[in-house]
Protein backbone atom coordinates (compact mmCIF):
# COMPACT_ATOMS: atom_id res chain seq x y z
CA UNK A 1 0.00 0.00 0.00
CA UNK A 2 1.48 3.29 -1.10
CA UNK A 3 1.89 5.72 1.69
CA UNK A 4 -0.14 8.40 2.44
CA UNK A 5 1.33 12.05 2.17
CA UNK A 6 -0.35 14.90 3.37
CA UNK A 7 -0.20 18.35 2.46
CA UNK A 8 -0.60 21.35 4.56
CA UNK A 9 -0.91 24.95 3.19
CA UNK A 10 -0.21 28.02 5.13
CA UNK A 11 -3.20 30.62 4.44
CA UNK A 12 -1.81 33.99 6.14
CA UNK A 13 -4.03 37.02 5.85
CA UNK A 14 -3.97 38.92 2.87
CA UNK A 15 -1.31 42.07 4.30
CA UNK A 16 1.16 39.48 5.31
CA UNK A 17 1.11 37.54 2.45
CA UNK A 18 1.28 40.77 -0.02
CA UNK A 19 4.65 41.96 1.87
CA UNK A 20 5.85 38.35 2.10
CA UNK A 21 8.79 39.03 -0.84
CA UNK A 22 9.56 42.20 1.37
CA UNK A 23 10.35 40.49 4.25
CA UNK A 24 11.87 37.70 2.41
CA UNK A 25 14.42 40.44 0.83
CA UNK A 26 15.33 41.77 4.39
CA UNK A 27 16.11 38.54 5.86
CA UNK A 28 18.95 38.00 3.40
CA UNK A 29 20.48 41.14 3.40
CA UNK A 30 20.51 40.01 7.31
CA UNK A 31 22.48 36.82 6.43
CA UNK A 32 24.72 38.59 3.98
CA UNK A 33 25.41 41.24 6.65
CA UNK A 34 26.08 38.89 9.15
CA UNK A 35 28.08 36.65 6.91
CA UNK A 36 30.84 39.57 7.15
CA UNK A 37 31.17 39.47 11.08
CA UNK A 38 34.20 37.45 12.12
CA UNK A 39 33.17 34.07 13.62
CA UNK A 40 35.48 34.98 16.83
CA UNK A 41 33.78 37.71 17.58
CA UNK A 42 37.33 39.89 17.59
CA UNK A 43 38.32 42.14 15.20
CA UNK A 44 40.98 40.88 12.96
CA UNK A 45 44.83 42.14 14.22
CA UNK A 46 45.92 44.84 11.85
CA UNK A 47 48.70 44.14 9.38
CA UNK A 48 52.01 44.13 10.56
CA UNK A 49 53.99 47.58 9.88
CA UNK A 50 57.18 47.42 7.32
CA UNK A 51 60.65 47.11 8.99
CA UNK A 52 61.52 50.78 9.21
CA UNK A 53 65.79 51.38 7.57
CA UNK A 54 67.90 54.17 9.26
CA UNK A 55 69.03 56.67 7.44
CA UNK A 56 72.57 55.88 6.01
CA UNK A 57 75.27 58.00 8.10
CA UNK A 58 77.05 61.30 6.32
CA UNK A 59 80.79 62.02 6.38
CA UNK A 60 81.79 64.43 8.37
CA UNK A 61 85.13 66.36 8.46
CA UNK A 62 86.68 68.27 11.07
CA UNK A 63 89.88 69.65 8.91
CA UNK A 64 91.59 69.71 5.28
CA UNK A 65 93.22 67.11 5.98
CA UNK A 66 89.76 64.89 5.99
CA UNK A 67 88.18 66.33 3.20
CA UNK A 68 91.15 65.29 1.03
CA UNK A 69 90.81 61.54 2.31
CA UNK A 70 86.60 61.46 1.82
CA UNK A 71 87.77 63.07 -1.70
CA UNK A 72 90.26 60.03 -2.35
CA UNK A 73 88.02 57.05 -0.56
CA UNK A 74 84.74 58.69 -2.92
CA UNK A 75 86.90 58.58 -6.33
CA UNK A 76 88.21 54.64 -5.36
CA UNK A 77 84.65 53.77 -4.48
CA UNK A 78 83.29 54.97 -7.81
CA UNK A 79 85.53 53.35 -9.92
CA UNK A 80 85.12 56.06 -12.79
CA UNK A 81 87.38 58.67 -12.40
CA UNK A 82 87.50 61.71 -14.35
CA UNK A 83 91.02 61.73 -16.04
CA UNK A 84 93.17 64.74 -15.38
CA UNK A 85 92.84 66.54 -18.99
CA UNK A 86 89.04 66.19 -18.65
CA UNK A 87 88.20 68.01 -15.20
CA UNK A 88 88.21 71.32 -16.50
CA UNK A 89 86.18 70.87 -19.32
CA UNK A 90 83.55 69.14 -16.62
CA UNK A 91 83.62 71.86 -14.44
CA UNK A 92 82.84 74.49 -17.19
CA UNK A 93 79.53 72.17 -18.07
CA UNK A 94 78.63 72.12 -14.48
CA UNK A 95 78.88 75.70 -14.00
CA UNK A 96 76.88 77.12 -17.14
CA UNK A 97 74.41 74.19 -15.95
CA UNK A 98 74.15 75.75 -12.74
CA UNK A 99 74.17 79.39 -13.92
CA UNK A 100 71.47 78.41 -16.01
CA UNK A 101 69.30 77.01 -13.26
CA UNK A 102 69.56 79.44 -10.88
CA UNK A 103 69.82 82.80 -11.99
CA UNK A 104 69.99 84.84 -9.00
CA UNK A 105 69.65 84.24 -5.28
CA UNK A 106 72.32 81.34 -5.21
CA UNK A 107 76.09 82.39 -5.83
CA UNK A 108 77.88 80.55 -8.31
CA UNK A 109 81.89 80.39 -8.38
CA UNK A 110 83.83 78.47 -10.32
CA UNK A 111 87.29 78.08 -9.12
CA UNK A 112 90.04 76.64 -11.05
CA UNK A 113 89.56 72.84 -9.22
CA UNK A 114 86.02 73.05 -7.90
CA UNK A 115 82.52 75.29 -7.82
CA UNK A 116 81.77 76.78 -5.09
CA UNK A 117 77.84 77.30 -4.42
CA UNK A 118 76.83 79.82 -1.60
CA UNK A 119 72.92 79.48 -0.43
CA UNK A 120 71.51 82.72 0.96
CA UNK A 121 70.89 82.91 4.78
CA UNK A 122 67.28 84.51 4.59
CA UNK A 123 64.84 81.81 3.70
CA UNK A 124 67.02 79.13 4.32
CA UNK A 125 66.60 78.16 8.22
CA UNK A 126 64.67 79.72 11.52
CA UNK A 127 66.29 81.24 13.69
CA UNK A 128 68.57 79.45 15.64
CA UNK A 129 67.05 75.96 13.89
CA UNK A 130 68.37 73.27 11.93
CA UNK A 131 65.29 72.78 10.31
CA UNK A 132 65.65 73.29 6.57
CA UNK A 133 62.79 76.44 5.80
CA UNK A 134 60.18 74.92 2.73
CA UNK A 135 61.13 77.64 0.89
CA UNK A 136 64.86 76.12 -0.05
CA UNK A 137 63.25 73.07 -1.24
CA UNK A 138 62.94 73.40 -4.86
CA UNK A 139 66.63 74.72 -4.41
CA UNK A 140 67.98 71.43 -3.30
CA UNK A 141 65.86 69.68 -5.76
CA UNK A 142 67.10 70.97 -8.63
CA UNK A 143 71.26 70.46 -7.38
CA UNK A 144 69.97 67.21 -6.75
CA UNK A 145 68.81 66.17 -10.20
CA UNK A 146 71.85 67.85 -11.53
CA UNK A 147 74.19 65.47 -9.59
CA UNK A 148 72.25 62.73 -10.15
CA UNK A 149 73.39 63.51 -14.01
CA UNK A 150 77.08 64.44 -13.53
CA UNK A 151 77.78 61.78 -10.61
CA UNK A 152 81.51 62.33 -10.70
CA UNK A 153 81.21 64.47 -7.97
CA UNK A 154 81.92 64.92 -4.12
CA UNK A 155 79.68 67.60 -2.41
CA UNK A 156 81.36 69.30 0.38
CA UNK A 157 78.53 71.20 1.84
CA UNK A 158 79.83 73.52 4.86
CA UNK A 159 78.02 75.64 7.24
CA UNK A 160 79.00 79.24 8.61
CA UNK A 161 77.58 81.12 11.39
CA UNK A 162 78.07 84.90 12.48
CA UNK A 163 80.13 85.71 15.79
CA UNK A 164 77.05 86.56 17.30
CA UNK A 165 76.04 84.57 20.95
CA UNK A 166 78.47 81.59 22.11
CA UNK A 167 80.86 80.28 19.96
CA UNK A 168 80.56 76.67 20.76
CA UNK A 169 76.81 77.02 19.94
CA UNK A 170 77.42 78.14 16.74
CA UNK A 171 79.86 75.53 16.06
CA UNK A 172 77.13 72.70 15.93
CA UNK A 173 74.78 74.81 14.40
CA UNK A 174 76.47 75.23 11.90
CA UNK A 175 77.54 71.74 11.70
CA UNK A 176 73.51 70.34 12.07
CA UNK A 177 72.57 73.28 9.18
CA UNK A 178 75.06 71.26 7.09
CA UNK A 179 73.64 67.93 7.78
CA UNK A 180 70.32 69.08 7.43
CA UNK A 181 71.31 70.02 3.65
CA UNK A 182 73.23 67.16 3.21
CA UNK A 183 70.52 64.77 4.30
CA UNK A 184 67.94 66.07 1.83
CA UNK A 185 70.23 65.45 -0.91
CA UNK A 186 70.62 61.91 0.12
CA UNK A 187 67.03 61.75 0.20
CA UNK A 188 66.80 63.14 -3.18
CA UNK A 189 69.12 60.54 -4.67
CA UNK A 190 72.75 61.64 -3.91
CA UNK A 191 74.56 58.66 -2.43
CA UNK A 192 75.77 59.19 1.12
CA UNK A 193 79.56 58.55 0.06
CA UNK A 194 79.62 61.69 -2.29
CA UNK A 195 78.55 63.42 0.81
CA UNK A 196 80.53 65.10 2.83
CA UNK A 197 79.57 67.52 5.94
CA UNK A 198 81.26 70.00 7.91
CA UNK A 199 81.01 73.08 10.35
CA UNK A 200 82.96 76.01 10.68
CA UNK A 201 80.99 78.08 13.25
CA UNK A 202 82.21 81.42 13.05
CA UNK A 203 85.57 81.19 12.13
CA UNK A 204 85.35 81.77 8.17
CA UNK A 205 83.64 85.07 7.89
CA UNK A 206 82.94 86.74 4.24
CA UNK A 207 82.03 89.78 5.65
CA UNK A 208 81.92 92.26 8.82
CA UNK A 209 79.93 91.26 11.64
CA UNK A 210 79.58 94.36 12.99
CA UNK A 211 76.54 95.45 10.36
CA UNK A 212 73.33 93.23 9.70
CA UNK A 213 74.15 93.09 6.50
CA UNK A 214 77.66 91.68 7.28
CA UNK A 215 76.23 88.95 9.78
CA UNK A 216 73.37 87.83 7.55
CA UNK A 217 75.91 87.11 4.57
CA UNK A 218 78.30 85.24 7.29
CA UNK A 219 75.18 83.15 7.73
CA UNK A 220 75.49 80.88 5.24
CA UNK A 221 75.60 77.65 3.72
CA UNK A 222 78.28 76.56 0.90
CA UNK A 223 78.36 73.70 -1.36
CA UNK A 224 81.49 73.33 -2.66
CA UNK A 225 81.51 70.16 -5.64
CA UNK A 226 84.77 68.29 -6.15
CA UNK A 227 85.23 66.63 -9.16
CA UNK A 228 86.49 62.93 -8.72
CA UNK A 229 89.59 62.69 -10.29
CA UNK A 230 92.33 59.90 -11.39
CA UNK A 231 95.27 62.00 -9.07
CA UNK A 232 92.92 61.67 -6.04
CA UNK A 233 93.59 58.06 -5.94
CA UNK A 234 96.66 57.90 -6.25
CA UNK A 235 96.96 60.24 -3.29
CA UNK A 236 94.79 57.97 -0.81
CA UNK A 237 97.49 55.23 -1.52
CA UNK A 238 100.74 57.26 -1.39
């Protein structure tokens, strides 16, 4: 004998059964909602943050003496060194580069084995700060880019101070002005061993500190760029 099934229909009352879809729709935007919800209960642990790299240590030089070695160690590390009968012609292209990017506000000098490049003291730093002002940004930019293209280069980058307040202050002001300078380069692209830093305080003035005038141009900061050349070597190893 076959079984028996029986079938039961639900009659609900004509509103309910009308806004049945409606509900129907609700409840599974419910279950999709809740289908997001972690099972645990917890919020998930955030990602962990990248390994964070120091920033690669400057030269520094306290004397001459130094500055000659850094200039012998860069040209031996870079293992292209401008040969002797060259330099001048590279420092000529470097300077009527330069002249050509900054037409005023930045002194340009070329001297017979480097260029000197002199950065004006108003707009440069606050008072009494090693914090590089905005405002010399676009400055160090553009050196950057152009010794990213002629990389035979050492930058000696120097800071100056006025007599004004205690000496020894001044000293590593001017020294942290430098490596303020010389860290933005780095960060621009310049490899930390064609940098080299140093402070002179107050003992290099250009000009009379008794006038404003005098002390704001002793306030300064000069790049000086060395061209890495084949006689540099052979001085590290004499």
């Amino acid at each position: 004998m076959a079984p028996i099934t029986t079938h039961r229909t639900l009659c609900l009352p004509a509103p309910i059964a009308r806004s049945t879809p409606f509900i129907a729709a609700a409840l599974l935007l419910a279950v999709a909602g809740c289908s997001q919800i972690p099972s645990s209960g917890n919020p998930a642990p955030p990602p962990p943050a990248p390994p964070q790299t120091a920033a690669p240590a400057l030269n520094q030089a306290n004397s001459d003496a130094e500055v000659e070695n850094q200039l012998a160690l860069a040209t031996s590390r870079h293992g292209n060194a401008l040969p002797a009968d060259s330099v001048g012609y590279y420092l000529d292209v470097q300077a009527a580069r330069l002249q050509s990017i900054y037409p005023g506000g930045v002194q340009i000098q070329r001297q017979p084995d480097h260029i000197r490049l002199t950065l004006p003291d108003g707009g440069s730093f606050d008072t009494g700060s090693s914090r590089l002002d905005p405002g010399i940004h676009g400055t160090l930019d553009a050196l950057a880019a152009l010794l990213r293209e002629y990389d035979q280069s050492l930058v000696l980058i120097a800071g100056h101070s006025d007599n004004q307040g205690d000496a020894g202050f001044n000293l590593q002001l001017s020294r942290e002005r430098a490596m303020a300078v010389g860290r933005y380069l780095n960060q621009r692209g310049i490899e930390s061993g064609r940098i080299v830093v140093r402070g002179f305080g107050d003992s290099r003035p250009v000009a009379d500190n008794a006038t404003p005038e005098g002390r704001s141009a002793n306030r300064r900061i000069e790049l000086e760029l060395w061209p890495l050349t084949a006689p540099a070597v052979a001085a590290s190893t004499s």
